[in-house]
N, C-alpha and C. Protein backbone atom coordinates (compact mmCIF):
# COMPACT_ATOMS: atom_id res chain seq x y z
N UNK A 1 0.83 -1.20 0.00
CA UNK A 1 0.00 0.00 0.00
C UNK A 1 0.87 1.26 0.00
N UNK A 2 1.70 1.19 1.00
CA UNK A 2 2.93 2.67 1.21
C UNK A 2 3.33 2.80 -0.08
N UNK A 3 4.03 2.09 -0.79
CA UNK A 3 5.08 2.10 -2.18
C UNK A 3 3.70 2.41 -3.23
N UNK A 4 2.77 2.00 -3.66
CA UNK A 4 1.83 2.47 -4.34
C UNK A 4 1.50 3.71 -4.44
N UNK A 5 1.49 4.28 -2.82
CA UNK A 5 0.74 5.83 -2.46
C UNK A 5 1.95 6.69 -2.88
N UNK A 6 3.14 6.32 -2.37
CA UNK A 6 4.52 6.70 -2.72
C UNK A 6 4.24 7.10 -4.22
N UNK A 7 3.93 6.08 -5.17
CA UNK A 7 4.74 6.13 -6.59
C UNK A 7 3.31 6.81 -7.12
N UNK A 8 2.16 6.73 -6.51
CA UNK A 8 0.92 7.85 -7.50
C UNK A 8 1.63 8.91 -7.18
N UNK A 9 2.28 9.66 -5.86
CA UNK A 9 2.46 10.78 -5.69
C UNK A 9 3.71 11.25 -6.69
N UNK A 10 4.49 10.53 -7.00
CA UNK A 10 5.70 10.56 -8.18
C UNK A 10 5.01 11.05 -9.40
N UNK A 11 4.34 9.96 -9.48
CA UNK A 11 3.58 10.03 -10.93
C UNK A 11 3.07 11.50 -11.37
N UNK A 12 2.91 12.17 -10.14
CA UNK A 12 2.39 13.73 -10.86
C UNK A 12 3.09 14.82 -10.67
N UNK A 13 4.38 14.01 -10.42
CA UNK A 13 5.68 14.96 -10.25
C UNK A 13 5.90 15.47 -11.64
N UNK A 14 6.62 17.09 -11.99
CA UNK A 14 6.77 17.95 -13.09
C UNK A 14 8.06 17.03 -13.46
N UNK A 15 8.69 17.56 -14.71
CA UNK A 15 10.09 17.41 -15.19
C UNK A 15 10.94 18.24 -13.97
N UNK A 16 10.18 19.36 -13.74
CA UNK A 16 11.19 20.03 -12.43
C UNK A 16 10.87 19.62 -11.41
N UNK A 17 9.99 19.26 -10.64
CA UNK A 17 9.91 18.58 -9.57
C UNK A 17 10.78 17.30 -9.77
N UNK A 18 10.87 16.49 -10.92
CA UNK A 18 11.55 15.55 -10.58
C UNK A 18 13.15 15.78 -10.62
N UNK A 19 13.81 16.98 -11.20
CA UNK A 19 14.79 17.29 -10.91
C UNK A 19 15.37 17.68 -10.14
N UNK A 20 14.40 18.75 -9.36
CA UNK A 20 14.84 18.86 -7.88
C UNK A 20 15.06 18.01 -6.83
N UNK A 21 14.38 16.86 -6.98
CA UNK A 21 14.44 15.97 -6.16
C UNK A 21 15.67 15.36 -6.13
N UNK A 22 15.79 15.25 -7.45
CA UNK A 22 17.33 14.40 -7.78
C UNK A 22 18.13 15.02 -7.12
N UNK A 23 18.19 16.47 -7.47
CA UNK A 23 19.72 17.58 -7.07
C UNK A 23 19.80 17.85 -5.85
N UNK A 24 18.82 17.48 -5.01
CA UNK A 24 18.61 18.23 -3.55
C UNK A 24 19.88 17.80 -2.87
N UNK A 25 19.85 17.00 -2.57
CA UNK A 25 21.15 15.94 -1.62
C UNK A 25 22.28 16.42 -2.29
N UNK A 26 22.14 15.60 -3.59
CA UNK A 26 23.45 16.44 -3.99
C UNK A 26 24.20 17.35 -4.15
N UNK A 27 23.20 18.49 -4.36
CA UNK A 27 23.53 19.91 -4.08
C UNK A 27 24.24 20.00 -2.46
N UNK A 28 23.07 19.71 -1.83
CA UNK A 28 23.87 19.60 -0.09
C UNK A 28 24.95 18.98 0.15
N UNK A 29 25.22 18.38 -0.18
CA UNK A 29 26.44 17.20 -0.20
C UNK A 29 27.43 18.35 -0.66
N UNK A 30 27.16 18.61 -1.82
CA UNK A 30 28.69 20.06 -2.66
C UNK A 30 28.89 21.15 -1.66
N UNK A 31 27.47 21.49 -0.83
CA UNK A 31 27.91 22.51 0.02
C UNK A 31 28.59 21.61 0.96
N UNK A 32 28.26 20.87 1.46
CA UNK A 32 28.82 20.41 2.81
C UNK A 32 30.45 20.60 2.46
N UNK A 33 30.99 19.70 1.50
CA UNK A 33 32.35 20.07 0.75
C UNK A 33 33.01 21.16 0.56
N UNK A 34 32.29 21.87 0.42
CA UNK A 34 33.16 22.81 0.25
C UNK A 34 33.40 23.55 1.70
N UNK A 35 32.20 23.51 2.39
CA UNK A 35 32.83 23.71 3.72
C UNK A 35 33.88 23.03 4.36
N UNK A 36 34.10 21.96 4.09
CA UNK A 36 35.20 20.75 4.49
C UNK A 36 36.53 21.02 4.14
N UNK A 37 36.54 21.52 2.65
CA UNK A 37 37.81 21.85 1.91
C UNK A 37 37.67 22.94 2.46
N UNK A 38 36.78 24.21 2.40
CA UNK A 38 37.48 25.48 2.97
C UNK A 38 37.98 25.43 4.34
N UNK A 39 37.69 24.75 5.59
CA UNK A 39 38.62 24.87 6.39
C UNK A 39 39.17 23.25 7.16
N UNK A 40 39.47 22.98 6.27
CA UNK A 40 40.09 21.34 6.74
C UNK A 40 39.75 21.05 7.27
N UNK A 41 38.19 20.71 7.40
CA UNK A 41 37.64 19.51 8.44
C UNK A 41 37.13 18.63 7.61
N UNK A 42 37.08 17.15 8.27
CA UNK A 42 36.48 15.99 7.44
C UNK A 42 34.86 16.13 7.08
N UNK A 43 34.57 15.99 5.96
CA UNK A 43 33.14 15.94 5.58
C UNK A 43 32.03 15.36 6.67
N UNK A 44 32.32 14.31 6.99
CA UNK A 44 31.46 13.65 8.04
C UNK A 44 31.35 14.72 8.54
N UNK A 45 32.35 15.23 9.62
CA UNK A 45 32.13 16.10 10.65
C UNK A 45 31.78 17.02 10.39
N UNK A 46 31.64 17.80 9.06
CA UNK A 46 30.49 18.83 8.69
C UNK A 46 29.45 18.52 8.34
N UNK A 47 29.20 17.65 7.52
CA UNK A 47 27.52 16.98 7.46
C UNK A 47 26.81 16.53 9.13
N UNK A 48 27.69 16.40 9.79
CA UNK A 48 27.25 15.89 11.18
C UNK A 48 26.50 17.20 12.28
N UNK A 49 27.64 18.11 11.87
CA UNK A 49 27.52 19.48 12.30
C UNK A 49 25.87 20.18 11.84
N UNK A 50 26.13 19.80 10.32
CA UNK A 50 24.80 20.22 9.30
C UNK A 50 23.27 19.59 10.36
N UNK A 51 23.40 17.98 10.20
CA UNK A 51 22.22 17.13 10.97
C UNK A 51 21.82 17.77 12.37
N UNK A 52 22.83 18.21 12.92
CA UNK A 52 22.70 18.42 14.31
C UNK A 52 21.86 19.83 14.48
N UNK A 53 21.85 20.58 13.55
CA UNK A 53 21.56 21.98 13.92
C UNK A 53 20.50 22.08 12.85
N UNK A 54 19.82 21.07 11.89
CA UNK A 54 18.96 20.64 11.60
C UNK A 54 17.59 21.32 11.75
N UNK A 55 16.71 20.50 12.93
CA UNK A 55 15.66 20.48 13.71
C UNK A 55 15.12 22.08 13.93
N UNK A 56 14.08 21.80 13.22
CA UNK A 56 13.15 23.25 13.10
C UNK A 56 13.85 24.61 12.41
N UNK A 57 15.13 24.14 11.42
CA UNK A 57 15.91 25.14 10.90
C UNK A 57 15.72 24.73 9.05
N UNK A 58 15.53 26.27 8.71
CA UNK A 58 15.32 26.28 7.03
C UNK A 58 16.82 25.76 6.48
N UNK A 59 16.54 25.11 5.35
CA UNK A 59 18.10 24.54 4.90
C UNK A 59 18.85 26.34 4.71
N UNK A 60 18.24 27.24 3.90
CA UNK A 60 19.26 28.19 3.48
C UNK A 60 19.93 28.50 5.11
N UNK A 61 19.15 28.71 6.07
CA UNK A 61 19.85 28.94 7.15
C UNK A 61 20.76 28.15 7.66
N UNK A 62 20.37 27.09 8.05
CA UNK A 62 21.10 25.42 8.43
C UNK A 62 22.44 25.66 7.68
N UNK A 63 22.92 25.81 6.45
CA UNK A 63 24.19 25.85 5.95
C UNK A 63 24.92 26.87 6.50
N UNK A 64 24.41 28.08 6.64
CA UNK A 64 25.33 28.89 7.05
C UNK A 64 25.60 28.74 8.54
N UNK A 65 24.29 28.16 9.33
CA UNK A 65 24.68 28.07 10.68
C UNK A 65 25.91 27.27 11.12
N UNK A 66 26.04 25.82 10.04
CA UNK A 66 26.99 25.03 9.71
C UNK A 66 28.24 25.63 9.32
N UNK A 67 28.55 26.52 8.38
CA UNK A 67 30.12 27.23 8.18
C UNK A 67 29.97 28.11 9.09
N UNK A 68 29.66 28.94 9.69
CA UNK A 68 29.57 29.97 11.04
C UNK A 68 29.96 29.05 12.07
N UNK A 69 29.50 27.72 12.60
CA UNK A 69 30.01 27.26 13.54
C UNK A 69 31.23 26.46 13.70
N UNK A 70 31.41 25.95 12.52
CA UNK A 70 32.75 25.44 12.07
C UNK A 70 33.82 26.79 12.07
N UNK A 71 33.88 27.08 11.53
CA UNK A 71 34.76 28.20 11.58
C UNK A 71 34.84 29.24 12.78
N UNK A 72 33.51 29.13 13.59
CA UNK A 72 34.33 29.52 15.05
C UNK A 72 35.17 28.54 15.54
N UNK A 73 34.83 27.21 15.20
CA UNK A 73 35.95 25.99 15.95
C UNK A 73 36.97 26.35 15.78
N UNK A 74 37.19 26.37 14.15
CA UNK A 74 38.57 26.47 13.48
C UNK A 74 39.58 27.64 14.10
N UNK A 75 38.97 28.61 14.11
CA UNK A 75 38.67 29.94 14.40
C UNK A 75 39.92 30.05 16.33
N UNK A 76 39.15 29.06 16.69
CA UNK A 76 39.21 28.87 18.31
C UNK A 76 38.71 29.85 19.17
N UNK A 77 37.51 29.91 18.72
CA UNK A 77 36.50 30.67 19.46
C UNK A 77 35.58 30.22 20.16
N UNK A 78 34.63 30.91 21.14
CA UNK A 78 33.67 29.45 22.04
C UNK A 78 32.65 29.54 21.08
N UNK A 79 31.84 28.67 21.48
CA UNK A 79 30.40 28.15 21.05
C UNK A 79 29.34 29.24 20.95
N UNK A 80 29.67 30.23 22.61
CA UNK A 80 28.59 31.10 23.07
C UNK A 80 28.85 31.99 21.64
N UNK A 81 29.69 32.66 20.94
CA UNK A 81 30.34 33.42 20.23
C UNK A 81 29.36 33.79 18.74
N UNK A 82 28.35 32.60 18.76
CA UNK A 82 27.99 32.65 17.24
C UNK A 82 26.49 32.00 17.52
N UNK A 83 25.33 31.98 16.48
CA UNK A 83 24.51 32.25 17.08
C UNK A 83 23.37 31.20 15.86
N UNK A 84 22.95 30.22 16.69
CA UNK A 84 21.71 29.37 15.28
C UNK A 84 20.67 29.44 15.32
N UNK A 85 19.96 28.89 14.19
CA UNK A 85 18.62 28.95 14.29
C UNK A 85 17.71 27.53 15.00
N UNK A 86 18.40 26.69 15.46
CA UNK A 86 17.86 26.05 16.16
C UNK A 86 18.10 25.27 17.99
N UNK A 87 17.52 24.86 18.32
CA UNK A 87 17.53 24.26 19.85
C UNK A 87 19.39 24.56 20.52
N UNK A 88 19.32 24.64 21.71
CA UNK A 88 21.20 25.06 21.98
C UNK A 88 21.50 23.49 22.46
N UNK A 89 20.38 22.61 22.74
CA UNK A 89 20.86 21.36 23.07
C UNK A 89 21.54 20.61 21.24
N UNK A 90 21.06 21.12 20.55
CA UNK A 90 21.85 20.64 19.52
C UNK A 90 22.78 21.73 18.83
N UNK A 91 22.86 22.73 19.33
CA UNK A 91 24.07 23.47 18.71
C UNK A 91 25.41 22.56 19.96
N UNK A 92 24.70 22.11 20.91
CA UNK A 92 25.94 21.53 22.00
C UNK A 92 26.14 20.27 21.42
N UNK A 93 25.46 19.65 20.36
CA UNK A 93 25.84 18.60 20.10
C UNK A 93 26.91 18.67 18.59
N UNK A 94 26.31 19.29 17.97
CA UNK A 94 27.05 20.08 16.91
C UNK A 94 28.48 20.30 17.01
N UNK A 95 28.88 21.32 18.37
CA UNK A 95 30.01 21.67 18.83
C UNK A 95 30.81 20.53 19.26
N UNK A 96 29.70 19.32 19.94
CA UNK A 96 30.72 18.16 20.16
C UNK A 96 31.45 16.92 19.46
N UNK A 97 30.42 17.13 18.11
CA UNK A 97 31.31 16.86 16.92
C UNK A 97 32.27 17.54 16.54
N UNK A 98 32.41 18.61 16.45
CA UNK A 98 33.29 19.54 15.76
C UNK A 98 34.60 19.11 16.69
N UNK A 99 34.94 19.23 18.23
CA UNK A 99 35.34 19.09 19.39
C UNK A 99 35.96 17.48 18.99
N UNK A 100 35.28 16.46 18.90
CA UNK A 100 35.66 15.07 18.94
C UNK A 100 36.30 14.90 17.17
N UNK A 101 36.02 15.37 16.56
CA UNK A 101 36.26 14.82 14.85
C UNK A 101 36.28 13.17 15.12
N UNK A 102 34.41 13.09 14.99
CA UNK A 102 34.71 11.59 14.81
C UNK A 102 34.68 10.97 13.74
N UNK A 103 35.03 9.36 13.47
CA UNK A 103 34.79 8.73 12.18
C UNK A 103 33.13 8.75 12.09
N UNK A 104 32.70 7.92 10.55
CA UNK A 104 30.95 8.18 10.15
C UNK A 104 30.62 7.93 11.57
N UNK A 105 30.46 6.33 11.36
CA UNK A 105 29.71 5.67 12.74
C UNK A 105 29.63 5.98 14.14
N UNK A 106 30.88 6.86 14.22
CA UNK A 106 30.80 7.43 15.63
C UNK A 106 30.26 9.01 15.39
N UNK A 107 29.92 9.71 14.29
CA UNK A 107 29.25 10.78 14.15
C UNK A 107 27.53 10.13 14.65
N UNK A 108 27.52 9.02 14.05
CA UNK A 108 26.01 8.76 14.12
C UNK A 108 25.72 8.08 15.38
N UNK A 109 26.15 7.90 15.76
CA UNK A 109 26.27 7.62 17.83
C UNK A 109 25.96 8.74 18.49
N UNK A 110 26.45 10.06 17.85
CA UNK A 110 26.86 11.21 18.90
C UNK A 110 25.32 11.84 18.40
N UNK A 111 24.90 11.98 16.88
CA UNK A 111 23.65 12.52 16.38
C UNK A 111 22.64 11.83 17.29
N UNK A 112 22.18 10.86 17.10
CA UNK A 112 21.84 9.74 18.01
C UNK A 112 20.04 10.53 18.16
N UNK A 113 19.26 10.16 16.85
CA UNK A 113 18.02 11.00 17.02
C UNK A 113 18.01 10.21 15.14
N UNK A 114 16.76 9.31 14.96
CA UNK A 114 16.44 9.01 14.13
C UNK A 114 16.30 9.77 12.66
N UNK A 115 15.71 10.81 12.67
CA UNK A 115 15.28 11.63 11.99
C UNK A 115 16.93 12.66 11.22
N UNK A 116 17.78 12.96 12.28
CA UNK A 116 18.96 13.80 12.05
C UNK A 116 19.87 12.46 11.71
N UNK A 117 19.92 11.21 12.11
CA UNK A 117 20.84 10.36 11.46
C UNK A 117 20.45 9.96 10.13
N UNK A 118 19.09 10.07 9.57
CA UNK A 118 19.29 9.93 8.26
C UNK A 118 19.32 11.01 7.73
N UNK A 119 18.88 12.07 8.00
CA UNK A 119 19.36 13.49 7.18
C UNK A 119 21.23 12.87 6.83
N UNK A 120 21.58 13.08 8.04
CA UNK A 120 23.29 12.74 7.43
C UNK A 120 23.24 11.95 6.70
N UNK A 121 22.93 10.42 6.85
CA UNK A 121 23.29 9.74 5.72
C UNK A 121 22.65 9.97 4.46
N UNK A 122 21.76 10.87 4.53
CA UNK A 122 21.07 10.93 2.78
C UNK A 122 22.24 12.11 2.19
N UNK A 123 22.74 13.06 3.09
CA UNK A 123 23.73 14.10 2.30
C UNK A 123 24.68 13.35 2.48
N UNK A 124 25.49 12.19 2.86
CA UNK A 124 26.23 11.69 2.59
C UNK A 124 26.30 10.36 1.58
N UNK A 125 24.67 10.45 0.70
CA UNK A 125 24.46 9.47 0.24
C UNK A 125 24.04 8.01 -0.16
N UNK A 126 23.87 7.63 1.58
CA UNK A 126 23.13 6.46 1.47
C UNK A 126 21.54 6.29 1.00
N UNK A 127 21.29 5.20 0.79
CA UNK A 127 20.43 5.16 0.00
C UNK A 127 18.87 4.61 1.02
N UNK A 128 18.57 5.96 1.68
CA UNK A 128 17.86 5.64 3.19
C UNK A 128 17.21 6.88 2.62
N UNK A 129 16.25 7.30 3.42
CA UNK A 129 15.39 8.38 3.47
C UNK A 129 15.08 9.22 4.89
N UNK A 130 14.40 10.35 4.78
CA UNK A 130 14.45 10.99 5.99
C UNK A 130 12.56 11.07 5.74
N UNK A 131 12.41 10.65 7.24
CA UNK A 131 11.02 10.27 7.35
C UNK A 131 10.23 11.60 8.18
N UNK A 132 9.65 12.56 7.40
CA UNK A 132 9.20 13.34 8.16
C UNK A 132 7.51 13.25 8.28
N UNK A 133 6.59 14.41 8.62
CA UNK A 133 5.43 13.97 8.77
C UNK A 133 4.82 14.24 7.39
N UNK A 134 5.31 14.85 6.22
CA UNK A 134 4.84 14.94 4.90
C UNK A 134 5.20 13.39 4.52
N UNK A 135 6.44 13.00 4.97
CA UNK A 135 6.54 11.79 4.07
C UNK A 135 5.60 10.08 4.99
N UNK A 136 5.06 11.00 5.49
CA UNK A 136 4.39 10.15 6.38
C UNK A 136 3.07 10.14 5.67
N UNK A 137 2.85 11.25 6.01
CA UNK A 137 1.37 11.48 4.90
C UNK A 137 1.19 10.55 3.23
N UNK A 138 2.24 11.27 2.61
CA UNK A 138 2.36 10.57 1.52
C UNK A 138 2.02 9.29 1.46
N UNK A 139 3.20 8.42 2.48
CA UNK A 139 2.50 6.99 2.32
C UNK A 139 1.49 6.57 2.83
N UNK A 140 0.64 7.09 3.49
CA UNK A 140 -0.50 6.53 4.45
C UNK A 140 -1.69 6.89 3.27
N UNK A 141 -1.53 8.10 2.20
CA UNK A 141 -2.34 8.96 1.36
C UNK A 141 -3.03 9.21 2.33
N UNK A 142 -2.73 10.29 3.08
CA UNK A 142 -3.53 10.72 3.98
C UNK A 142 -3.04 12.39 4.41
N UNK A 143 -3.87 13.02 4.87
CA UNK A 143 -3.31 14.84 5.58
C UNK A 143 -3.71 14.44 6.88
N UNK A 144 -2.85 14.21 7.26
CA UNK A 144 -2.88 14.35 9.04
C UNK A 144 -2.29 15.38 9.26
N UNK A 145 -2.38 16.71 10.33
CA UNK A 145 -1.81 17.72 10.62
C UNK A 145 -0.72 17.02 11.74
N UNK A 146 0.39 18.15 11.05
CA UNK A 146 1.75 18.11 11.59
C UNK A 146 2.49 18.71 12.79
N UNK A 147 1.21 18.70 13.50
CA UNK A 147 1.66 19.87 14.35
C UNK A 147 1.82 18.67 15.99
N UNK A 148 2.46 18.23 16.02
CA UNK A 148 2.66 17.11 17.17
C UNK A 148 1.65 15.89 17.10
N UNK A 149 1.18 15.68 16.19
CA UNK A 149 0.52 14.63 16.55
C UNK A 149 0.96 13.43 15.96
N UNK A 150 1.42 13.03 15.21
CA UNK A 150 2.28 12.25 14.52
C UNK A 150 3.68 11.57 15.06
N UNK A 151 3.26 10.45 15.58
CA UNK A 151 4.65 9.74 16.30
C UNK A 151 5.06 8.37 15.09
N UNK A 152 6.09 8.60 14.95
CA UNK A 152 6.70 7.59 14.39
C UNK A 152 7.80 6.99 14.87
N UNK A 153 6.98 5.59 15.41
CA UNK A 153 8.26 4.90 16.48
C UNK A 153 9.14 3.90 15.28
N UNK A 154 10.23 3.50 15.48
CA UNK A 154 11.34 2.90 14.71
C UNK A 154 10.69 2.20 13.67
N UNK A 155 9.74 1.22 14.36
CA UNK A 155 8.95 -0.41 13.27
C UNK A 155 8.66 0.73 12.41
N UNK A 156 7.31 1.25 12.35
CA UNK A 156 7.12 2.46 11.31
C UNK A 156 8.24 2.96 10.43
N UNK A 157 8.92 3.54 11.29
CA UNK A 157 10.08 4.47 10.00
C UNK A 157 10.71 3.58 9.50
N UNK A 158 11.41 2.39 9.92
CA UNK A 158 11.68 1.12 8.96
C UNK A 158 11.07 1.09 7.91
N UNK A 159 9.60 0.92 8.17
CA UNK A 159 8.77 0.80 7.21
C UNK A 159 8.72 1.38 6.14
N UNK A 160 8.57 2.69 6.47
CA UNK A 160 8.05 3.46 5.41
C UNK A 160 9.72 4.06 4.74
N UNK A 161 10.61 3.91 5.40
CA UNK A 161 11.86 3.99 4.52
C UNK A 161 11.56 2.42 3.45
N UNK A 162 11.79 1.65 3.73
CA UNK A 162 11.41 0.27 2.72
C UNK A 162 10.65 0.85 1.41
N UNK A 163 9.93 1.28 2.22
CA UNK A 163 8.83 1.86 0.80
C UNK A 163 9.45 2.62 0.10
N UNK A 164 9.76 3.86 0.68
CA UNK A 164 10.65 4.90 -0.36
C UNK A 164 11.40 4.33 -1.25
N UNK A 165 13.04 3.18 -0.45
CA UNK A 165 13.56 2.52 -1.21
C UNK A 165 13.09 1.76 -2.41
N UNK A 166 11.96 0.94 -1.90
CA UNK A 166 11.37 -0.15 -2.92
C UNK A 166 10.43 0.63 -4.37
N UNK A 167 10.15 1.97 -4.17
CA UNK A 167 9.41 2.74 -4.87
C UNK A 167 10.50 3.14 -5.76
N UNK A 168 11.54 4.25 -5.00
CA UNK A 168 12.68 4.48 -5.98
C UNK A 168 13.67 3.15 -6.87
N UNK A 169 13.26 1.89 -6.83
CA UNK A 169 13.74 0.86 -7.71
C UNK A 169 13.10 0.50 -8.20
N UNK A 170 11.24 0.72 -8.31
CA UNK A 170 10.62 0.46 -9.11
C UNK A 170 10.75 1.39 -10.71
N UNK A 171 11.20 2.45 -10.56
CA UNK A 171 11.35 3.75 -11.72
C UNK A 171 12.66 4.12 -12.12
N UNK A 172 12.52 4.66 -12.73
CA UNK A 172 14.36 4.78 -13.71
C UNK A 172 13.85 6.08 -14.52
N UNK A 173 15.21 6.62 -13.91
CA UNK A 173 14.97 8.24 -14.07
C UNK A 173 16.49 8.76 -14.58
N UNK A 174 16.84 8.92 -15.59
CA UNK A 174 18.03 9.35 -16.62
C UNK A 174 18.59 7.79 -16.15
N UNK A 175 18.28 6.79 -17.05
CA UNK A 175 18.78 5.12 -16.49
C UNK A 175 18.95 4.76 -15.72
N UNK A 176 18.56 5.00 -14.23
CA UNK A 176 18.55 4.59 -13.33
C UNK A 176 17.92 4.79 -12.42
N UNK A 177 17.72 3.77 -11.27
CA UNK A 177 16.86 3.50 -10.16
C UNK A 177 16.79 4.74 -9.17
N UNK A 178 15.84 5.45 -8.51
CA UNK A 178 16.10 6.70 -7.95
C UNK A 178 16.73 5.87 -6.29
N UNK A 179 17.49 6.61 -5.70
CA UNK A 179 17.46 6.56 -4.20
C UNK A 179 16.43 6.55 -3.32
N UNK A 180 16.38 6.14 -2.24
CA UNK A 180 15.36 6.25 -1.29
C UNK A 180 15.23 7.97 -1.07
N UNK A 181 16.41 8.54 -1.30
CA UNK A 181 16.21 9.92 -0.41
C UNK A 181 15.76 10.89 -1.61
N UNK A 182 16.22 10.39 -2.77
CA UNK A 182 15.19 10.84 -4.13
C UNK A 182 14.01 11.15 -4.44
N UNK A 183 13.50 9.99 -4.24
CA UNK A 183 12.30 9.59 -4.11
C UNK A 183 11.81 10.64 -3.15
N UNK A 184 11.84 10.23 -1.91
CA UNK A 184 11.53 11.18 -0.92
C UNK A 184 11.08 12.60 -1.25
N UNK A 185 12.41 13.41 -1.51
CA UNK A 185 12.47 14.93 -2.08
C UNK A 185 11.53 14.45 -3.17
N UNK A 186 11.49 13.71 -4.38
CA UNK A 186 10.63 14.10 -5.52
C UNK A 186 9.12 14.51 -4.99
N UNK A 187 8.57 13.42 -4.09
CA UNK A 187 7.27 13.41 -3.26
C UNK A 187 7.42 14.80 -3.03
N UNK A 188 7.72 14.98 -1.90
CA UNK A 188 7.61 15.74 -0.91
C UNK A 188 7.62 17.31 -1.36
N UNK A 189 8.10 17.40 -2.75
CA UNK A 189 8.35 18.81 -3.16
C UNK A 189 6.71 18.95 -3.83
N UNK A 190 6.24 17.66 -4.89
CA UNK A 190 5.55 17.34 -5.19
C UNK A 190 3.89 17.43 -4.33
N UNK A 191 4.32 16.81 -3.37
CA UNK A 191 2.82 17.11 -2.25
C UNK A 191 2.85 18.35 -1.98
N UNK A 192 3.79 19.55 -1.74
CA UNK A 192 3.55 20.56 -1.21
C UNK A 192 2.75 20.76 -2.27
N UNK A 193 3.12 21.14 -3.74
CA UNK A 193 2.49 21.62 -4.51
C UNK A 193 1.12 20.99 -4.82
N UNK A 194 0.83 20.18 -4.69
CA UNK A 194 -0.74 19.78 -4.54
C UNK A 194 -1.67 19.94 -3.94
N UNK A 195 -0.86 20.56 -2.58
CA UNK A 195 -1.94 20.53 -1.52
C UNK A 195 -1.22 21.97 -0.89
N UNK A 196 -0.63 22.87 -1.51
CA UNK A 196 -0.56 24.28 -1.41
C UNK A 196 0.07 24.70 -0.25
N UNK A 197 0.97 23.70 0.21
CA UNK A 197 1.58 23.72 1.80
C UNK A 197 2.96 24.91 1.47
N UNK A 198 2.94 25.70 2.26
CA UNK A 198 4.17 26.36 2.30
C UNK A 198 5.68 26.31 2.98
């Protein structure tokens, strides 16, 4: 049923909706890089930085909050010094990546919050999805309002990542199978515009 509701919602995706979807990650991914190369820190640990400061933050903001806080590290400046758009319990977690430079797996120990560990791994490429309450909707074909009511415990987000995955290998899009996190963005850009969400 999920992968069905999934792939009608594809199905009325534009030529640009389906491009955006494609470029999203990847685009993020180039920024994350270049933050990495501009001040010698390992990618992980800026995509990690990125996930962490995440939560209730617009991407255009989220990036810069990401090179602003890196570069106070670099910098050797404190934490208090610079200033995000989201929660300070995750700008403290943020900082404690930056602080530890860990390898992936131990970035995703320290993220340690379902939702922000696959954000990282989708800008780092894996082929997982980030399960929010639009992409929740999507597969259920349903508008449930998003405003706390929507719990998605692990069995669920398993789930409905499966679907994304199994949806994006059902279709082939410039010869090939889309990603789970593809897929995802194609939807999700896609439902806003159907249902006029801003």
């Amino acid at each position: 049923m999920g992968k069905e509701n999934i792939l009608t919602i594809f199905n009325l995706a534009t030529p640009e909706e389906v491009e955006h979807g494609i470029t999203w990650y990847a685009t993020a991914h180039c920024e994350c890089l270049s933050i990495a190369e501009d001040l010698d820190i390992p990618l992980n640990v800026v995509v990690g930085v990125v996930a962490a400061l995440s939560p209730n933050n617009k991407w255009d903001r989220n990036i810069v909050n990401a090179r602003d806080l890196c570069t106070t590290y670099v910098n050797g400046d404190s934490m208090e010094s610079v200033k995000v758009s989201t929660y300070g319990k995750m700008k403290e977690k943020a900082w404690s990546i930056l602080e530890s430079q860990p390898d992936y797996d131990t970035t995703i120990s320290i993220l340690n919050g379902q939702k922000i560990v696959c954000f990282f791994q989708n800008i780092m490429g894996e082929n997982t999805c980030t399960v929010d309450g639009h992409a929740y909707n999507i597969f259920h074909a349903s508008r449930q309002s998003l405003t706390g009511s929507i719990s998605i415990g692990k069995l669920l987000y398993s789930l409905i990542q499966d679907a994304y995955r199994d949806a994006g290998e059902a279709v082939l899009v410039h010869g090939r199978p889309l990603k789970a996190y593809e897929m995802q963005a194609i939807t999700w850009v896609t439902w806003r515009r159907i249902h006029n969400i801003q």
